[in-house]
PDB file of N, CA and C in Angstrom:
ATOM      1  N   UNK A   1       7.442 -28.167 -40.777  1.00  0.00           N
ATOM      2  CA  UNK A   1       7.091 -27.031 -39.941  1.00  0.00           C
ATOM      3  C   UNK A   1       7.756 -25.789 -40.544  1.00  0.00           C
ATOM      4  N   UNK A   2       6.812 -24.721 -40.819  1.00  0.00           N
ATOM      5  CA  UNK A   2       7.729 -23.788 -41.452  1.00  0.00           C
ATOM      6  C   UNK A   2       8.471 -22.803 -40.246  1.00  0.00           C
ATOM      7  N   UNK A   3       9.173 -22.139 -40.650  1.00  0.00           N
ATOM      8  CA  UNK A   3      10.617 -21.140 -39.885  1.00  0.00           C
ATOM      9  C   UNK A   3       9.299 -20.202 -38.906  1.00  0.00           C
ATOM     10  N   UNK A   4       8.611 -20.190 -39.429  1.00  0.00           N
ATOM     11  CA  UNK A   4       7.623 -18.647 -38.836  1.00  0.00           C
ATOM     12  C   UNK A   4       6.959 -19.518 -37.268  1.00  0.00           C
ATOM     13  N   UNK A   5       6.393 -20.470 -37.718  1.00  0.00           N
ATOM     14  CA  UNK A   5       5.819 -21.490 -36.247  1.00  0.00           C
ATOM     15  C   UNK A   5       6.723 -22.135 -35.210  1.00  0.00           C
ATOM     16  N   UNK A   6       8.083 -22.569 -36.090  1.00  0.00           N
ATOM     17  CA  UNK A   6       8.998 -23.068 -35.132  1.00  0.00           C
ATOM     18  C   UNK A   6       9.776 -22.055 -34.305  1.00  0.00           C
ATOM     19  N   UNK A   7       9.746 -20.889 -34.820  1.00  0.00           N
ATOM     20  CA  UNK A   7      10.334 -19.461 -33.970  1.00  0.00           C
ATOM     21  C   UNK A   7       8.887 -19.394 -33.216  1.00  0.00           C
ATOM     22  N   UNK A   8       7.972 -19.142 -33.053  1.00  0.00           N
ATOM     23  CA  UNK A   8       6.936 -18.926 -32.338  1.00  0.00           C
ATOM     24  C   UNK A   8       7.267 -20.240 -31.728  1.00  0.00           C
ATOM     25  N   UNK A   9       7.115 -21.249 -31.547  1.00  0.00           N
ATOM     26  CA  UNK A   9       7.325 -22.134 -30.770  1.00  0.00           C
ATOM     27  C   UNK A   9       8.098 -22.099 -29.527  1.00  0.00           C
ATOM     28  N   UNK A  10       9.371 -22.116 -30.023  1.00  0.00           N
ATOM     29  CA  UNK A  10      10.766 -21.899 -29.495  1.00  0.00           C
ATOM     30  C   UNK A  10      10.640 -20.892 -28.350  1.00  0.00           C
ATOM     31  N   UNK A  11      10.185 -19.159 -29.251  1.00  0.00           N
ATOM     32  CA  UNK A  11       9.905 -18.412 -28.054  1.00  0.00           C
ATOM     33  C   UNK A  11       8.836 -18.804 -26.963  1.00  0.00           C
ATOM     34  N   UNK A  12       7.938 -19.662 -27.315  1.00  0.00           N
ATOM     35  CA  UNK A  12       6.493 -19.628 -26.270  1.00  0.00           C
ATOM     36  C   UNK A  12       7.903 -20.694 -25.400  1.00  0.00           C
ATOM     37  N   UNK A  13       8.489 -21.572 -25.255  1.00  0.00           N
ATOM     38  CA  UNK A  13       9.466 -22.394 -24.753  1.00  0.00           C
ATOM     39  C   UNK A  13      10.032 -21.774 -24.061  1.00  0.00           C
ATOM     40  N   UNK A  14      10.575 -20.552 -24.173  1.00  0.00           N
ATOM     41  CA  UNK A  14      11.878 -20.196 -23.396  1.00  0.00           C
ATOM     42  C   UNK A  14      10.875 -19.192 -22.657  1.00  0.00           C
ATOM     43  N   UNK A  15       9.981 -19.015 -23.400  1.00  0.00           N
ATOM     44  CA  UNK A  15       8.873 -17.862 -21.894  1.00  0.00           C
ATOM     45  C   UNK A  15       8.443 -18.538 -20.641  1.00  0.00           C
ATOM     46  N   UNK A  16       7.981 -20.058 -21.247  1.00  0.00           N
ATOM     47  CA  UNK A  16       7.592 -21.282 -20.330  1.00  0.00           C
ATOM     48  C   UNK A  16       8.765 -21.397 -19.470  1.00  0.00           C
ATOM     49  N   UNK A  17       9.853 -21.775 -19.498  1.00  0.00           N
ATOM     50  CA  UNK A  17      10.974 -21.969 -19.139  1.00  0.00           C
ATOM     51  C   UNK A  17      11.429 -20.540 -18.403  1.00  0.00           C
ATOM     52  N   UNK A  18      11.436 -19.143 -18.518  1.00  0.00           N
ATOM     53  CA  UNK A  18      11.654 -18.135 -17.750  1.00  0.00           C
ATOM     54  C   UNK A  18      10.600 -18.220 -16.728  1.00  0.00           C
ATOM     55  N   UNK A  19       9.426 -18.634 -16.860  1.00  0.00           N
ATOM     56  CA  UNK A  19       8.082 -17.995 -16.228  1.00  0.00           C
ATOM     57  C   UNK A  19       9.020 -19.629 -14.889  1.00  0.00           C
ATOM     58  N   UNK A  20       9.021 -20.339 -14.999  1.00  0.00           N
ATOM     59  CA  UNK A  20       9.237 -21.132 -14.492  1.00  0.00           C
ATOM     60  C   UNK A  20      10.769 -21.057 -13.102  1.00  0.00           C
ATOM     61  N   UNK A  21      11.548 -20.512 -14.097  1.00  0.00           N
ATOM     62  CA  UNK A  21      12.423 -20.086 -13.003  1.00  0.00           C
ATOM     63  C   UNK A  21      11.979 -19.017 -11.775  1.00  0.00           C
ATOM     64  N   UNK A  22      11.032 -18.446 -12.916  1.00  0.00           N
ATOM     65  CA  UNK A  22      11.037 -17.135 -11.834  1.00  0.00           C
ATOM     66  C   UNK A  22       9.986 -17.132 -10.590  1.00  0.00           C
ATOM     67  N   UNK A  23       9.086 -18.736 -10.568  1.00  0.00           N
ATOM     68  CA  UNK A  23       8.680 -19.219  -9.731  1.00  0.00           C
ATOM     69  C   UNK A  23       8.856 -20.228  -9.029  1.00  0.00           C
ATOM     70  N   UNK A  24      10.407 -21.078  -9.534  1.00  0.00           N
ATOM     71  CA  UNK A  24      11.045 -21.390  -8.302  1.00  0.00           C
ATOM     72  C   UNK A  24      12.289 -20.558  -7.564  1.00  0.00           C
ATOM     73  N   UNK A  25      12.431 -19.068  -7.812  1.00  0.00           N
ATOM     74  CA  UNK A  25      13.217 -18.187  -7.474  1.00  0.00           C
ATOM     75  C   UNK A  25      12.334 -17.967  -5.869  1.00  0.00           C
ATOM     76  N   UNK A  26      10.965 -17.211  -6.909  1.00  0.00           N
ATOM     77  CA  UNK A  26       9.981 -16.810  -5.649  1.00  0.00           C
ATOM     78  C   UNK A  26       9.887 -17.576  -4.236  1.00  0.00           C
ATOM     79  N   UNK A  27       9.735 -18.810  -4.667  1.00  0.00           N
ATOM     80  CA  UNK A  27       9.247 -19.881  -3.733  1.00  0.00           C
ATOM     81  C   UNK A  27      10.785 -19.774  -2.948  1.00  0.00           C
ATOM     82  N   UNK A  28      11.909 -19.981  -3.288  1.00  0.00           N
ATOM     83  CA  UNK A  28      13.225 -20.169  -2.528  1.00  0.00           C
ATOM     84  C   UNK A  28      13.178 -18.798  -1.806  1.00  0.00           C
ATOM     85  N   UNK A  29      13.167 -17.874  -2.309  1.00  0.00           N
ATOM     86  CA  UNK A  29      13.233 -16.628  -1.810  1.00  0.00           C
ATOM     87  C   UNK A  29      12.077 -16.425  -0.352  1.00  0.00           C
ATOM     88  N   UNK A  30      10.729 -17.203  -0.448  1.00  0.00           N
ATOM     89  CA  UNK A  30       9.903 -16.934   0.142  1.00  0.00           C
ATOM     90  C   UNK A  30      10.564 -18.177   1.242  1.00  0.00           C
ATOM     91  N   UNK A  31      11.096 -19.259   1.450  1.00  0.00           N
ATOM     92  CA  UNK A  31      11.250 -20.293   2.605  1.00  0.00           C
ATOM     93  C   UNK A  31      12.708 -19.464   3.055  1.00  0.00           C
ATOM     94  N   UNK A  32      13.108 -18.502   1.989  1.00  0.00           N
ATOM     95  CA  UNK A  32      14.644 -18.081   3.189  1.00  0.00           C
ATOM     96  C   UNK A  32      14.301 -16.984   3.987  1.00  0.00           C
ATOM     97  N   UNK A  33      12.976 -16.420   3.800  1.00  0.00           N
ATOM     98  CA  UNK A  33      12.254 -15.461   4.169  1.00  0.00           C
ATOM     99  C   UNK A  33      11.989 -15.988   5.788  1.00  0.00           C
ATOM    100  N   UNK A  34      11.052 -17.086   5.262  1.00  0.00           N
ATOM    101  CA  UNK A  34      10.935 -17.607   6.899  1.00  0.00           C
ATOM    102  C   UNK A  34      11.601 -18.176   7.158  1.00  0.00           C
ATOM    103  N   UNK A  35      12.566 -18.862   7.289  1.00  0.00           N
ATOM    104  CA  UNK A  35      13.348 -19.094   7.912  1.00  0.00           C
ATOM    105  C   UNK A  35      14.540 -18.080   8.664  1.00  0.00           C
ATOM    106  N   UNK A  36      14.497 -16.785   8.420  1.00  0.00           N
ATOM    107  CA  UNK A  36      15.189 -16.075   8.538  1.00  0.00           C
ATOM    108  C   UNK A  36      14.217 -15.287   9.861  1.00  0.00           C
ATOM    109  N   UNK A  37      12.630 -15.187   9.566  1.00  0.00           N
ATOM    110  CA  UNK A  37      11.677 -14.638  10.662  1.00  0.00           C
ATOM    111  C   UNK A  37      11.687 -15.535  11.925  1.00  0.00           C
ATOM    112  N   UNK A  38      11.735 -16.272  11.613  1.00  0.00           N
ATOM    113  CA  UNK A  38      12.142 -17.620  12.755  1.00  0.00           C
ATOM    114  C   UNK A  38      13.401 -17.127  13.778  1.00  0.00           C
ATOM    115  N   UNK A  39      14.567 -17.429  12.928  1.00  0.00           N
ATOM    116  CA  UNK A  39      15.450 -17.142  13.510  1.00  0.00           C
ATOM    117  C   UNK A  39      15.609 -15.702  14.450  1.00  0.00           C
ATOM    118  N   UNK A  40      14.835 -15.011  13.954  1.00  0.00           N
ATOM    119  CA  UNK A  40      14.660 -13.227  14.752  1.00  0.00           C
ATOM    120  C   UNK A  40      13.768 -13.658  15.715  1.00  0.00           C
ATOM    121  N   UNK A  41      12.652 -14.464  15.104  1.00  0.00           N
ATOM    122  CA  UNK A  41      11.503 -14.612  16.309  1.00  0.00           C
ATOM    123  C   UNK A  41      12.289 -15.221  17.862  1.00  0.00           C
ATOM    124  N   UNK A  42      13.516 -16.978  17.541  1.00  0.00           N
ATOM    125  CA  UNK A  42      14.234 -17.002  18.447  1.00  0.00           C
ATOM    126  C   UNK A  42      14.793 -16.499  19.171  1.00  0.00           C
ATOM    127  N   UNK A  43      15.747 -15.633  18.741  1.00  0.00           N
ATOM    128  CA  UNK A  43      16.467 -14.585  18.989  1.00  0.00           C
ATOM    129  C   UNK A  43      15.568 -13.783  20.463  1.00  0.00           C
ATOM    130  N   UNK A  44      14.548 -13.272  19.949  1.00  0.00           N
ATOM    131  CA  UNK A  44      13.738 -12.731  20.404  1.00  0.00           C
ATOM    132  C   UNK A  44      13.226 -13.076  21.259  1.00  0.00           C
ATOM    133  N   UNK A  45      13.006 -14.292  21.582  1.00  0.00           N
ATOM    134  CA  UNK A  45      12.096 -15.045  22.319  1.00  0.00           C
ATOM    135  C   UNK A  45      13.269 -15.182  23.331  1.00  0.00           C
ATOM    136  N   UNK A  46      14.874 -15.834  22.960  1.00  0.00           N
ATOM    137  CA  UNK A  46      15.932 -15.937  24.156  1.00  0.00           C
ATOM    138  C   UNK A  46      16.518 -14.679  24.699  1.00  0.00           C
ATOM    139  N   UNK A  47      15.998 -13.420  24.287  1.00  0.00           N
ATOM    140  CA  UNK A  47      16.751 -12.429  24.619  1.00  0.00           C
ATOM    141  C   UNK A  47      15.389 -11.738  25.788  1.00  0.00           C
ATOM    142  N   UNK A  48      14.347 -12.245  25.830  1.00  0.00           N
ATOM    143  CA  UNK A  48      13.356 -12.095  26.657  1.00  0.00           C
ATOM    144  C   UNK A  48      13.089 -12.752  27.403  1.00  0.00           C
ATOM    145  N   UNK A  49      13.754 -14.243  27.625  1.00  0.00           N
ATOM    146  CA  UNK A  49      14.098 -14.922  28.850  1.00  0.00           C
ATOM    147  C   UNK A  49      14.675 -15.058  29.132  1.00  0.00           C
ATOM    148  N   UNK A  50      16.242 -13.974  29.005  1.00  0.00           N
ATOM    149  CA  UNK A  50      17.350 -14.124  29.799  1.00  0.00           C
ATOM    150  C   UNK A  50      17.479 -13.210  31.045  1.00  0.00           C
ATOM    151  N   UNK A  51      18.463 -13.263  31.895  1.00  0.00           N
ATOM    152  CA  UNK A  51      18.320 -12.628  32.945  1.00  0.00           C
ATOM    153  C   UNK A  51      18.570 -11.055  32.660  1.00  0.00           C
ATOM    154  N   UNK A  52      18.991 -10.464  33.605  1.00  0.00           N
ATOM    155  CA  UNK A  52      19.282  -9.011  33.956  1.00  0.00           C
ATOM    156  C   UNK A  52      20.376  -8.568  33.261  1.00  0.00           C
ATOM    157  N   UNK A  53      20.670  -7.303  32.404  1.00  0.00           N
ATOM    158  CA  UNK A  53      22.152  -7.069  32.020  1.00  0.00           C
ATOM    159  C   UNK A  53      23.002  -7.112  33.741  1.00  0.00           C
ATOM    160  N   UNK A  54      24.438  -7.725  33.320  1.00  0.00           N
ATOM    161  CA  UNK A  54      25.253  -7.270  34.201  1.00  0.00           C
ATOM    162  C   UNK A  54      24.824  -6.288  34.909  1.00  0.00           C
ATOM    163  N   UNK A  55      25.843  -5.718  35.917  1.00  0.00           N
ATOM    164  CA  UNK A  55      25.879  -4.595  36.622  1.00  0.00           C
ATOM    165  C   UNK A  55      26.815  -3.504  35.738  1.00  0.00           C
ATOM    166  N   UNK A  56      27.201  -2.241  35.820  1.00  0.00           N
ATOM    167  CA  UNK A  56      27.397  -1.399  35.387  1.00  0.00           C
ATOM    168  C   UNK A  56      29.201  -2.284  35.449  1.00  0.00           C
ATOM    169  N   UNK A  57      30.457  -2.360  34.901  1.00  0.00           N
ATOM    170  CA  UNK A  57      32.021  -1.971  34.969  1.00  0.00           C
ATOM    171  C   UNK A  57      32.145  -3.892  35.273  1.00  0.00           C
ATOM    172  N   UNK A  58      30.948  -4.579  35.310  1.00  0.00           N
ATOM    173  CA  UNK A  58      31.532  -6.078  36.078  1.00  0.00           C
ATOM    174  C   UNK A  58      31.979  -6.246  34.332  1.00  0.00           C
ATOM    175  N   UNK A  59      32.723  -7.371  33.999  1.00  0.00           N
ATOM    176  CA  UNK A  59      33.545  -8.051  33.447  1.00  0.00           C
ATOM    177  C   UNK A  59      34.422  -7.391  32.414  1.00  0.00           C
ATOM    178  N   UNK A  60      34.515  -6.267  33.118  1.00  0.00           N
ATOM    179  CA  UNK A  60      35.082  -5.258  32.236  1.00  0.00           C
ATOM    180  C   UNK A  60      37.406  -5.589  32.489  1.00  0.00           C
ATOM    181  N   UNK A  61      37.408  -5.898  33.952  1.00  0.00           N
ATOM    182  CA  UNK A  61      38.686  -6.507  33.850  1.00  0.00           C
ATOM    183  C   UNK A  61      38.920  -7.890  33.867  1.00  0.00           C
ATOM    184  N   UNK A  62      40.160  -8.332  33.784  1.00  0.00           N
ATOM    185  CA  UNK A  62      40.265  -9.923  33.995  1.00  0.00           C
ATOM    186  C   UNK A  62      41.285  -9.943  35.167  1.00  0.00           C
ATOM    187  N   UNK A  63      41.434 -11.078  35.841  1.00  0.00           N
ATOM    188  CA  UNK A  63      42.728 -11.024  37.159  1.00  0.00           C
ATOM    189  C   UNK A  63      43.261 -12.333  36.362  1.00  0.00           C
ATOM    190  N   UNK A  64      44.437 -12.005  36.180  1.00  0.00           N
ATOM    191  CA  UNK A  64      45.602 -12.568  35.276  1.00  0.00           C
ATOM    192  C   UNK A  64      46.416 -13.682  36.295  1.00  0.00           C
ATOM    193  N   UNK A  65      46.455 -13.321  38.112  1.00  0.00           N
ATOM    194  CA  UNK A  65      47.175 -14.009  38.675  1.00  0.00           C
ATOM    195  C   UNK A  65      46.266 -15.797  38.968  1.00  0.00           C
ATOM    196  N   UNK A  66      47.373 -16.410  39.261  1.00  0.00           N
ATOM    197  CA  UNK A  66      46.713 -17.695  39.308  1.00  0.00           C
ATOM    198  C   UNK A  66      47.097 -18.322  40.742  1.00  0.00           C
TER     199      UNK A  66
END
């Protein structure tokens, strides 16, 4: 194999090999994506079936005696 094909080789290899990371980057990047919309969607969903804020000053002190 002469020097000129095995360098062309080599590079088409390491392009294969970049192109490759950079689509299991995507893909990881895209499931932390949703999983992260999820978690807001929860969020969201328990902060819309919870009750009433407090009242205005309630748990604002503590009574220390026992």
């Amino acid at each position: 194999m002469d020097p000129v094909s095995l360098a062309a080789a080599v590079q088409m290899l390491g392009t294969a090999q970049n192109q490759q990371i950079g689509v299991a980057i995507a893909r990881q990047q895209l499931t932390a994506d949703k999983a992260v919309a999820g978690l807001v969607a929860e969020g969201a969903q328990s902060a819309a079936s919870a009750g009433p804020p407090a009242p205005p000053g309630q748990g604002l002190s503590v009574d220390l005696r026992v």
